[in-house]
C-alpha atoms as a PDB file:
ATOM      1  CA  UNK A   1       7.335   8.825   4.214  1.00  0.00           C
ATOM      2  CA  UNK A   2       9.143   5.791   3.036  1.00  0.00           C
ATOM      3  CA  UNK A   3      11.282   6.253  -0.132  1.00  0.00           C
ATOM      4  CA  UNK A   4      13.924   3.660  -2.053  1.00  0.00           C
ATOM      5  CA  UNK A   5      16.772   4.673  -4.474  1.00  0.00           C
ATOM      6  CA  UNK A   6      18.619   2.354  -6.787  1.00  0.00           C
ATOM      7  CA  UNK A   7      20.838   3.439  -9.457  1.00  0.00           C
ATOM      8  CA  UNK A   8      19.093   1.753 -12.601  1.00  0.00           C
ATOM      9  CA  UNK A   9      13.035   0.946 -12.305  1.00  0.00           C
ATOM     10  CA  UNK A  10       1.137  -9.362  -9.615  1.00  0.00           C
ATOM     11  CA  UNK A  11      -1.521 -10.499 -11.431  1.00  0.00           C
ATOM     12  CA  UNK A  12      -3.166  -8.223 -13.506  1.00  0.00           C
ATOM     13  CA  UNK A  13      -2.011  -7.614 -16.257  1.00  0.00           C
ATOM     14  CA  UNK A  14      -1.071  -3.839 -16.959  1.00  0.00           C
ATOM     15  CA  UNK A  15      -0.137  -2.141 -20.088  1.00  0.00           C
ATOM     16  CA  UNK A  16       3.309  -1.017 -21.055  1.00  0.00           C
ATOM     17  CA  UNK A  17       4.728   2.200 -21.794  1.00  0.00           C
ATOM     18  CA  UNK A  18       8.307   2.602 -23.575  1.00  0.00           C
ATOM     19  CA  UNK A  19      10.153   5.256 -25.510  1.00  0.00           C
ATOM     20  CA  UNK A  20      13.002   5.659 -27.480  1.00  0.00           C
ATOM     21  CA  UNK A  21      15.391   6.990 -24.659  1.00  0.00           C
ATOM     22  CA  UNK A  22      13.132   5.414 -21.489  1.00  0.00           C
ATOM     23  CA  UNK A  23      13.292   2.255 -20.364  1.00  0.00           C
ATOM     24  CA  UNK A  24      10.682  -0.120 -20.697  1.00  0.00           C
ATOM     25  CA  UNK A  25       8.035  -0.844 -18.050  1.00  0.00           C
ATOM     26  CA  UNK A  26       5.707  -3.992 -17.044  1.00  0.00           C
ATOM     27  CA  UNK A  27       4.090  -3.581 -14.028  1.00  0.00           C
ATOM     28  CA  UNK A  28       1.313  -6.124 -12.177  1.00  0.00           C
ATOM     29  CA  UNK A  29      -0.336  -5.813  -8.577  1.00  0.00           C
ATOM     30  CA  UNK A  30      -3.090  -8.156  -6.844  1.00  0.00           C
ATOM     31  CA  UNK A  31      -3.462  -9.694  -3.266  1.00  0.00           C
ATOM     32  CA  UNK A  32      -2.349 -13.284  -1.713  1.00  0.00           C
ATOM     33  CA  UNK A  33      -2.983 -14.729   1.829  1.00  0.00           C
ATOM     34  CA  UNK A  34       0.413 -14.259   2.713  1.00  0.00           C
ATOM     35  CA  UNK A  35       2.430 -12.604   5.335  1.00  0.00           C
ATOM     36  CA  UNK A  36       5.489  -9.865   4.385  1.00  0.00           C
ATOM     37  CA  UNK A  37       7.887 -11.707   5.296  1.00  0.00           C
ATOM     38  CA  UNK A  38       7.150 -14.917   2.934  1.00  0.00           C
ATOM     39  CA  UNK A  39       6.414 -12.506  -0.164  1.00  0.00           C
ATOM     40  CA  UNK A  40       9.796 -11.094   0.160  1.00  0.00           C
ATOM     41  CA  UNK A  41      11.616 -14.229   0.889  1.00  0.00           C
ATOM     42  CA  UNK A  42      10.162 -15.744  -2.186  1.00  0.00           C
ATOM     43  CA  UNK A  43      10.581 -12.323  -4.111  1.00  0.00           C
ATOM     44  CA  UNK A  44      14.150 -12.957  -3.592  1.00  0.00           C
ATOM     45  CA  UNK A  45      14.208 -16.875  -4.277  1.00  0.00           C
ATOM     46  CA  UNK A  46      12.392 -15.411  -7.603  1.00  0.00           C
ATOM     47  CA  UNK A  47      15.189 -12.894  -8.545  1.00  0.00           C
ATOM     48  CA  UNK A  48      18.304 -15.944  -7.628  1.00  0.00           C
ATOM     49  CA  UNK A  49      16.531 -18.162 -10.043  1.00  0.00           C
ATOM     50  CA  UNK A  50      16.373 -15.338 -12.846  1.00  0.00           C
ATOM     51  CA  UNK A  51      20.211 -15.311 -12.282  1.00  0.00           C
ATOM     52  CA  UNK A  52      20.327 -11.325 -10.537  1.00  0.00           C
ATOM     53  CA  UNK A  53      23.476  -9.781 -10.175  1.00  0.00           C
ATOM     54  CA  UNK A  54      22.591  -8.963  -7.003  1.00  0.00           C
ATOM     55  CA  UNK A  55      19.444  -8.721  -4.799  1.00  0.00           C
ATOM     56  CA  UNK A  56      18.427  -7.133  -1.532  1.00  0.00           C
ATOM     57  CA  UNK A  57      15.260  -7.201   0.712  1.00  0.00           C
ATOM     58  CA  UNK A  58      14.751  -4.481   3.589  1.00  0.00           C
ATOM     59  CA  UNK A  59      11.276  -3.954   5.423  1.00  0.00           C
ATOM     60  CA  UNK A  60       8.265  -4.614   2.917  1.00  0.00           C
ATOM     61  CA  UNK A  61      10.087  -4.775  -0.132  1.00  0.00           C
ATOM     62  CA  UNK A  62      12.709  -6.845  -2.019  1.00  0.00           C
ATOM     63  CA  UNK A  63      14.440  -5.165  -5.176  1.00  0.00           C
ATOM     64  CA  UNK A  64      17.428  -7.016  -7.591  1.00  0.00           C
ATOM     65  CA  UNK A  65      19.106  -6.037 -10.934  1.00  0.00           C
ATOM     66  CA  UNK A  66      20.656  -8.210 -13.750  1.00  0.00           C
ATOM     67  CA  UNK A  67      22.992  -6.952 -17.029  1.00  0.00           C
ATOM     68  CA  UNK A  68      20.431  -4.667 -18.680  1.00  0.00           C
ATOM     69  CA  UNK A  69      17.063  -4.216 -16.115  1.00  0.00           C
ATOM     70  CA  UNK A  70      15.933  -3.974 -12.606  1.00  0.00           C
ATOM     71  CA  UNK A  71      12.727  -5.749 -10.676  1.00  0.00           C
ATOM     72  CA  UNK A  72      11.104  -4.286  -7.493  1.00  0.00           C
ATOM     73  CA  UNK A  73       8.482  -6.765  -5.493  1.00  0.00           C
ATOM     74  CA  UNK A  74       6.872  -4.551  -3.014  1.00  0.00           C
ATOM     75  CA  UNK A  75       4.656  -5.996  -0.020  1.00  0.00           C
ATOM     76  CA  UNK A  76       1.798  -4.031   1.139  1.00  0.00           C
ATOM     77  CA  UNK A  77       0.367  -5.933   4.629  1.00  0.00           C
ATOM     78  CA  UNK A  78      -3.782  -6.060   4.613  1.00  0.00           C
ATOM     79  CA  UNK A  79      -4.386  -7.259   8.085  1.00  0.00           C
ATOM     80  CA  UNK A  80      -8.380  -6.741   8.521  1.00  0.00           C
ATOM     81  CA  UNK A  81     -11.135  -9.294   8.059  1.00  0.00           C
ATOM     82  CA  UNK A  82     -10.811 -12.129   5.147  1.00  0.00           C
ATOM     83  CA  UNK A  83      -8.980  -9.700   2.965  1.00  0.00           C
ATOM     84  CA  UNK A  84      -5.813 -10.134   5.310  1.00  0.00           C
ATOM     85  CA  UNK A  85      -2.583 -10.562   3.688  1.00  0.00           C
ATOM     86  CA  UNK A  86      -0.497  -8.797   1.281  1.00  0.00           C
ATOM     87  CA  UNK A  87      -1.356  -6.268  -2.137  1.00  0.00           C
ATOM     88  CA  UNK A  88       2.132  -7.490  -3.985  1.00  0.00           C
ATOM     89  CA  UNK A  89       3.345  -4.933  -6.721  1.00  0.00           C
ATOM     90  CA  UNK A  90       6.130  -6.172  -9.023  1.00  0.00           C
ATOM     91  CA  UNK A  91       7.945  -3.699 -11.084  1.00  0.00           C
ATOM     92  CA  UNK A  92      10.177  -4.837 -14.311  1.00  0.00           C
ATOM     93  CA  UNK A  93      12.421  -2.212 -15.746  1.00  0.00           C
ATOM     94  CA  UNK A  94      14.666  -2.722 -18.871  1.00  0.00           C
ATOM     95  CA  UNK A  95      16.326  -1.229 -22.038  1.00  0.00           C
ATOM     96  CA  UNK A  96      14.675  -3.998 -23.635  1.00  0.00           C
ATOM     97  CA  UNK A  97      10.559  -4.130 -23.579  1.00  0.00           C
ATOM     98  CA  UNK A  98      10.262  -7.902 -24.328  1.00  0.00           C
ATOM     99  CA  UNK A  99      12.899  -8.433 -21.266  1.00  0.00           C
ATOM    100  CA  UNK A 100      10.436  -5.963 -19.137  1.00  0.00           C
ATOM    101  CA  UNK A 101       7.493  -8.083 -19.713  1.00  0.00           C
ATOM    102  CA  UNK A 102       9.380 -11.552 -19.316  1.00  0.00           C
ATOM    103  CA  UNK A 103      10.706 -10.881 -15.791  1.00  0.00           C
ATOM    104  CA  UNK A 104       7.851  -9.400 -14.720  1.00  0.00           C
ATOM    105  CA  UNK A 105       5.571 -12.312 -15.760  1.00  0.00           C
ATOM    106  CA  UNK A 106       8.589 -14.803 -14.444  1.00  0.00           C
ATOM    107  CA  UNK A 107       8.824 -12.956 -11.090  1.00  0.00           C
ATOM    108  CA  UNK A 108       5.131 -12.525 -10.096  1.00  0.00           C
ATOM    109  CA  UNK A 109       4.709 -16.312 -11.135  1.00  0.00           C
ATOM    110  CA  UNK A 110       7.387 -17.258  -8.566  1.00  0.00           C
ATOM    111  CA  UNK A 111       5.843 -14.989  -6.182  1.00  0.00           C
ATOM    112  CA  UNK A 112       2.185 -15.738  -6.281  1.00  0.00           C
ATOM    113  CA  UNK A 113       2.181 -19.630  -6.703  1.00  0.00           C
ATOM    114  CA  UNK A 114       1.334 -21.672  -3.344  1.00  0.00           C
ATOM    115  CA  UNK A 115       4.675 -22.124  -2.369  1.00  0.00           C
ATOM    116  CA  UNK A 116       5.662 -21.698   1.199  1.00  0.00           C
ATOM    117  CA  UNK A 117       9.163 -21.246   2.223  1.00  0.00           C
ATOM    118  CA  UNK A 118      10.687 -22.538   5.079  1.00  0.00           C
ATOM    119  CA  UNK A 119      10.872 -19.242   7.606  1.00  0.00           C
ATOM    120  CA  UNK A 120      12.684 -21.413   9.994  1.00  0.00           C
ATOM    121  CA  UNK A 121      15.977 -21.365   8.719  1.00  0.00           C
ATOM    122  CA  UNK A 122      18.031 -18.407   7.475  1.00  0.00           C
ATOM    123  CA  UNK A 123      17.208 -16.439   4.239  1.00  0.00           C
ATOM    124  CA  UNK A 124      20.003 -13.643   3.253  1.00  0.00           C
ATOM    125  CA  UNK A 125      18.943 -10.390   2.985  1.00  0.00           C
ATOM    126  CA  UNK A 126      21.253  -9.799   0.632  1.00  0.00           C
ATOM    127  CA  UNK A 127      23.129 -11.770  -2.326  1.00  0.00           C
ATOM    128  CA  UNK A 128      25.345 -10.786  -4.643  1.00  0.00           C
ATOM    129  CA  UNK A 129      26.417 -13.792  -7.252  1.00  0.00           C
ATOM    130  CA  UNK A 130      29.713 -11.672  -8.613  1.00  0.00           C
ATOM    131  CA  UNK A 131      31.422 -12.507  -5.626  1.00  0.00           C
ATOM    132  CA  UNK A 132      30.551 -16.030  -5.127  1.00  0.00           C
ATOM    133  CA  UNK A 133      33.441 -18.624  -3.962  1.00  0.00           C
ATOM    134  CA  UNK A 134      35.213 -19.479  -7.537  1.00  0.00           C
ATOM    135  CA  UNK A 135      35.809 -15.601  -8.330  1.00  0.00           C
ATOM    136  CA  UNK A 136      34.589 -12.714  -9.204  1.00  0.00           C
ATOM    137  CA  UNK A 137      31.998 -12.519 -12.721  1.00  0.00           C
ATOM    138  CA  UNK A 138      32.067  -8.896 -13.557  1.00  0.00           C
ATOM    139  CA  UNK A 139      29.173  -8.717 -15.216  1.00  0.00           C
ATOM    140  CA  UNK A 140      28.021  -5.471 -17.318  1.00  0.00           C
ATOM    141  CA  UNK A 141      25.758  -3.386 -14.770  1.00  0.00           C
ATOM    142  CA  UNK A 142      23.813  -1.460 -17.571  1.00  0.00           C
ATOM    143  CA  UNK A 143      20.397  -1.806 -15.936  1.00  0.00           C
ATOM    144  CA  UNK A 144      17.901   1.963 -15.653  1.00  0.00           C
ATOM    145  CA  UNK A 145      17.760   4.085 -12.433  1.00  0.00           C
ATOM    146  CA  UNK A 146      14.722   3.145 -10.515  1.00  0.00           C
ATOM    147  CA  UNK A 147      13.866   5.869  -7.919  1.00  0.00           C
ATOM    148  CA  UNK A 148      10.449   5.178  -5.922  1.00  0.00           C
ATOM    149  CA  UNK A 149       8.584   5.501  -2.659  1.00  0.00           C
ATOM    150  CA  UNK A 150       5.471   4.759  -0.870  1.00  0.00           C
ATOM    151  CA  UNK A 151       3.114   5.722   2.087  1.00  0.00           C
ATOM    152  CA  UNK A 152      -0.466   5.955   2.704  1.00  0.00           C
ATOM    153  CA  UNK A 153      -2.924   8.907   2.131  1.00  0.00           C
ATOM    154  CA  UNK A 154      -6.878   9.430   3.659  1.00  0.00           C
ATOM    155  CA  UNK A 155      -7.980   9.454  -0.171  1.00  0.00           C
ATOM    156  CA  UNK A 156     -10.514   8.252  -1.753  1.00  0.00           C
ATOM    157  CA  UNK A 157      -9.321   6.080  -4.829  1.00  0.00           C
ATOM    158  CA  UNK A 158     -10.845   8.569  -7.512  1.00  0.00           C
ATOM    159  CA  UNK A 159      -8.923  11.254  -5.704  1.00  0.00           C
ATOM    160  CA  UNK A 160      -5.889   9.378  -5.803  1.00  0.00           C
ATOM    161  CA  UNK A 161      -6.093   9.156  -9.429  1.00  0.00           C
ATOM    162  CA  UNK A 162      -7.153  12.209 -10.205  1.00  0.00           C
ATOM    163  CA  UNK A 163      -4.197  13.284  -8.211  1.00  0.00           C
ATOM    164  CA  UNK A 164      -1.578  11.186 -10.083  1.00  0.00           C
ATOM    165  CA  UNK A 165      -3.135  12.953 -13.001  1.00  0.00           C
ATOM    166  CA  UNK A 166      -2.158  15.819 -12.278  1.00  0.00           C
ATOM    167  CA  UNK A 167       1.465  15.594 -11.123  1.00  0.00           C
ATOM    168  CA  UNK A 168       1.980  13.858 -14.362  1.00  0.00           C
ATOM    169  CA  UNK A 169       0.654  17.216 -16.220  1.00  0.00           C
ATOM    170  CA  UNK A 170       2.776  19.689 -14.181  1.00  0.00           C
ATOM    171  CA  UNK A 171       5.597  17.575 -14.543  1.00  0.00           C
ATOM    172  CA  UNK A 172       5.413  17.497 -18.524  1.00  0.00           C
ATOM    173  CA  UNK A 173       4.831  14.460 -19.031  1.00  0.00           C
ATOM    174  CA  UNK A 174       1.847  12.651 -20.928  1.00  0.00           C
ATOM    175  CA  UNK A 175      -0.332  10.788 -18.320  1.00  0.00           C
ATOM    176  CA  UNK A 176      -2.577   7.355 -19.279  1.00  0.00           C
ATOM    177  CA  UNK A 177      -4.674   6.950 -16.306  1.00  0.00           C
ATOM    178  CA  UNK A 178      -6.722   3.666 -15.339  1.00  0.00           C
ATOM    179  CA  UNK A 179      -8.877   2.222 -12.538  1.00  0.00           C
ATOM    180  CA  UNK A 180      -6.021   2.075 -10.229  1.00  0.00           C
ATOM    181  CA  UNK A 181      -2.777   2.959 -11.965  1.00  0.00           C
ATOM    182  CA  UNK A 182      -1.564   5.822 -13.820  1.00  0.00           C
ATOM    183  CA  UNK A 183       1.237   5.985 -16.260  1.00  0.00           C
ATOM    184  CA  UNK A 184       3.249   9.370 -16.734  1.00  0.00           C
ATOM    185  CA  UNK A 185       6.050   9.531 -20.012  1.00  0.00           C
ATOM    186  CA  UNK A 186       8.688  11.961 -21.674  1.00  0.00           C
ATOM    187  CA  UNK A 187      11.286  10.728 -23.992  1.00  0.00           C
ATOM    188  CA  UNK A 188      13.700  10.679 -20.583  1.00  0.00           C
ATOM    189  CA  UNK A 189      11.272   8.876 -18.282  1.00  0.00           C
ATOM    190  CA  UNK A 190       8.426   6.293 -17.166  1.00  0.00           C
ATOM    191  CA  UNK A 191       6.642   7.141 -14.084  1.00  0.00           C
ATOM    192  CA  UNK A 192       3.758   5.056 -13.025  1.00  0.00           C
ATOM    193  CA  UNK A 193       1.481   5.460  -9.644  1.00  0.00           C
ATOM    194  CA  UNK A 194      -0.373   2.756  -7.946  1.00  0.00           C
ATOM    195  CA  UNK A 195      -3.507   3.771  -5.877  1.00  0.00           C
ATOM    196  CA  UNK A 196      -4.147   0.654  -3.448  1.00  0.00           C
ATOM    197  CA  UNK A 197      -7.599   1.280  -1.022  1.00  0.00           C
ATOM    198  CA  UNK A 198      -6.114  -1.147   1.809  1.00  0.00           C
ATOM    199  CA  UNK A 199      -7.591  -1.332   5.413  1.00  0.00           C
ATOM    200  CA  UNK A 200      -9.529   1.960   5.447  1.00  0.00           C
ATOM    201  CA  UNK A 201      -6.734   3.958   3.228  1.00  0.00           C
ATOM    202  CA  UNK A 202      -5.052   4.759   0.340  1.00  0.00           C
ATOM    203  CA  UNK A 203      -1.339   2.907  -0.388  1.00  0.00           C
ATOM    204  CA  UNK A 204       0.027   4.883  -3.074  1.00  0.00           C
ATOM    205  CA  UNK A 205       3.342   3.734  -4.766  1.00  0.00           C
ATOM    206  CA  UNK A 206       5.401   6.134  -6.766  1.00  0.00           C
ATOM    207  CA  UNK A 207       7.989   4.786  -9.063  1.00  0.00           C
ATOM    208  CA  UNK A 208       9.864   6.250 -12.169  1.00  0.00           C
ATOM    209  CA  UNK A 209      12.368   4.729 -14.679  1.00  0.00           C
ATOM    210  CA  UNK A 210      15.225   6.360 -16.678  1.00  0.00           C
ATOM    211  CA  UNK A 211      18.718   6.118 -17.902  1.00  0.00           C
ATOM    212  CA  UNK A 212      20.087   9.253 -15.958  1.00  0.00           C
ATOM    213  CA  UNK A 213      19.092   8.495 -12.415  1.00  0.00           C
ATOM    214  CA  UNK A 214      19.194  12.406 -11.141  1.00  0.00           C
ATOM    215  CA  UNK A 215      16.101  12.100 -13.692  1.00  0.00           C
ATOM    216  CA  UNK A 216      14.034   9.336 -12.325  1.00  0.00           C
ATOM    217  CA  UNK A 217      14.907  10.669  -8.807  1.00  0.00           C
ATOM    218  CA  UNK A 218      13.459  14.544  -9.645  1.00  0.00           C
ATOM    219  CA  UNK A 219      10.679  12.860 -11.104  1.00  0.00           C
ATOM    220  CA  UNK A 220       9.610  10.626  -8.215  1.00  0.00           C
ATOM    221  CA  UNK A 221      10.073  13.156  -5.860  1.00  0.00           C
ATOM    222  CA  UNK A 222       7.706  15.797  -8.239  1.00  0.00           C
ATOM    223  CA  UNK A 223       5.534  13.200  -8.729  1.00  0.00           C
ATOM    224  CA  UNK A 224       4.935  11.641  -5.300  1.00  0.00           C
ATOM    225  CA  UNK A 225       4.846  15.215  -3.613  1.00  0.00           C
ATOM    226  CA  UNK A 226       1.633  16.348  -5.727  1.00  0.00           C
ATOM    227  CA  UNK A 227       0.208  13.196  -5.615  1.00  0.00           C
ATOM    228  CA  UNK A 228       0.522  12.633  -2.059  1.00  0.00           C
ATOM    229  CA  UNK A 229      -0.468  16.549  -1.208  1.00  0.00           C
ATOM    230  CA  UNK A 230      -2.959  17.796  -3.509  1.00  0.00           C
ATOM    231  CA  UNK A 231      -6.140  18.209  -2.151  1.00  0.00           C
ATOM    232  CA  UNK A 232      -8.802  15.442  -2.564  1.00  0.00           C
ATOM    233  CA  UNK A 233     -11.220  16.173  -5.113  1.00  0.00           C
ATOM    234  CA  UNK A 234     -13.493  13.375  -6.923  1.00  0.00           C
ATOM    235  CA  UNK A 235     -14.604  13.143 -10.251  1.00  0.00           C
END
């Protein structure tokens, strides 16, 4: 099992779900002939252009943060028949909604236009713009804890669902389910799962949002162990 922490949470369009005291969340996910390595080089050509703080790319994914929010690009490889490529899920967290929806839509642009980088030469895997060669910024790090984590299942997609459904109810919180995605929310936390059938399999992506970050990490780690474990049963 793969699993990300950072202290702070492609082209459809998904709804948004935002309390009081949890941060705001836009979330999108669809497929582009692309190889891993190109979506996250451009993922983090997206978050330098949106001015990040800093930003950081390691195996599939690419993840940055600004003053007040936090974007994940992850890159799910689909390497059979003419679906081959990547399923690309970008994740905006932010204290402000509006700010949520912008990156997201500004970030998944950048990532799913036609654009092909240059592989040849060197692309940082990290970059942080507060310690650039005139100084140090010190800009206000007041972005959400975004704990999530990933790995495949042998489920069917209605079983992943139904599953996600149900670790948002034993966790407390109040669940929206779709086709694909399920939303889970308290007045602490946004959780959302993805349920991706690539290559013969389920990709299932677990991520939760929240101002205290020993929150969003309990509640990824509730979350993605019932999800991933319970036991596959249909509607």
């Amino acid at each position: 099992m793969r699993a990300h922490h950072l202290v702070a949470c492609l082209f459809v369009a998904m709804p948004t779900v935002a309390f009081a005291q949890a941060p705001a969340v836009h979330f999108g996910s669809d497929w582009r002939p692309m190889d891993v390595r190109t979506c996250t080089t451009k993922a983090m050509d997206a978050l330098r252009a949106q001015d990040f703080i800093e930003g950081t790319k390691a195996a599939n994914s690419a993840w940055g943060f600004n003053e007040q929010s936090i974007v994940l690009v992850h890159c799910v490889p689909q390497n059979e028949g003419e679906t081959k490529g990547v399923h690309i899920q970008v994740l905006a967290a932010s204290r402000s909604g509006q700010e949520a929806e912008r990156l997201r839509n500004q970030v998944r642009e950048s990532v799913f236009d036609g654009r092909r980088p240059d592989l040849n030469v060197l692309h940082p895997d990290h970059f942080n713009t507060d310690s650039g060669a005139f100084g140090p910024r010190h800009r206000a790090r007041n972005y959400p804890s975004l704990h999530w984590g990933y790995d495949t299942r042998p489920k069917s997609l209605g079983a992943c669902v139904n599953a996600a459904k149900l670790a948002m109810h034993r966790t407390g919180m109040r669940a929206a389910p779709g086709q694909t995605l399920v939303w889970g929310t308290s007045s602490r936390v946004t959780v959302l799962v993805e349920c991706a059938p690539i290559g013969g399999t389920m990709s299932i992506l677990v991520a939760a949002a929240s101002a205290d970050g020993q929150v969003a990490e309990r509640v990824r780690n509730d979350v993605r162990k019932i999800t991933f474990d319970a036991v596959a049963i249909d509607d």
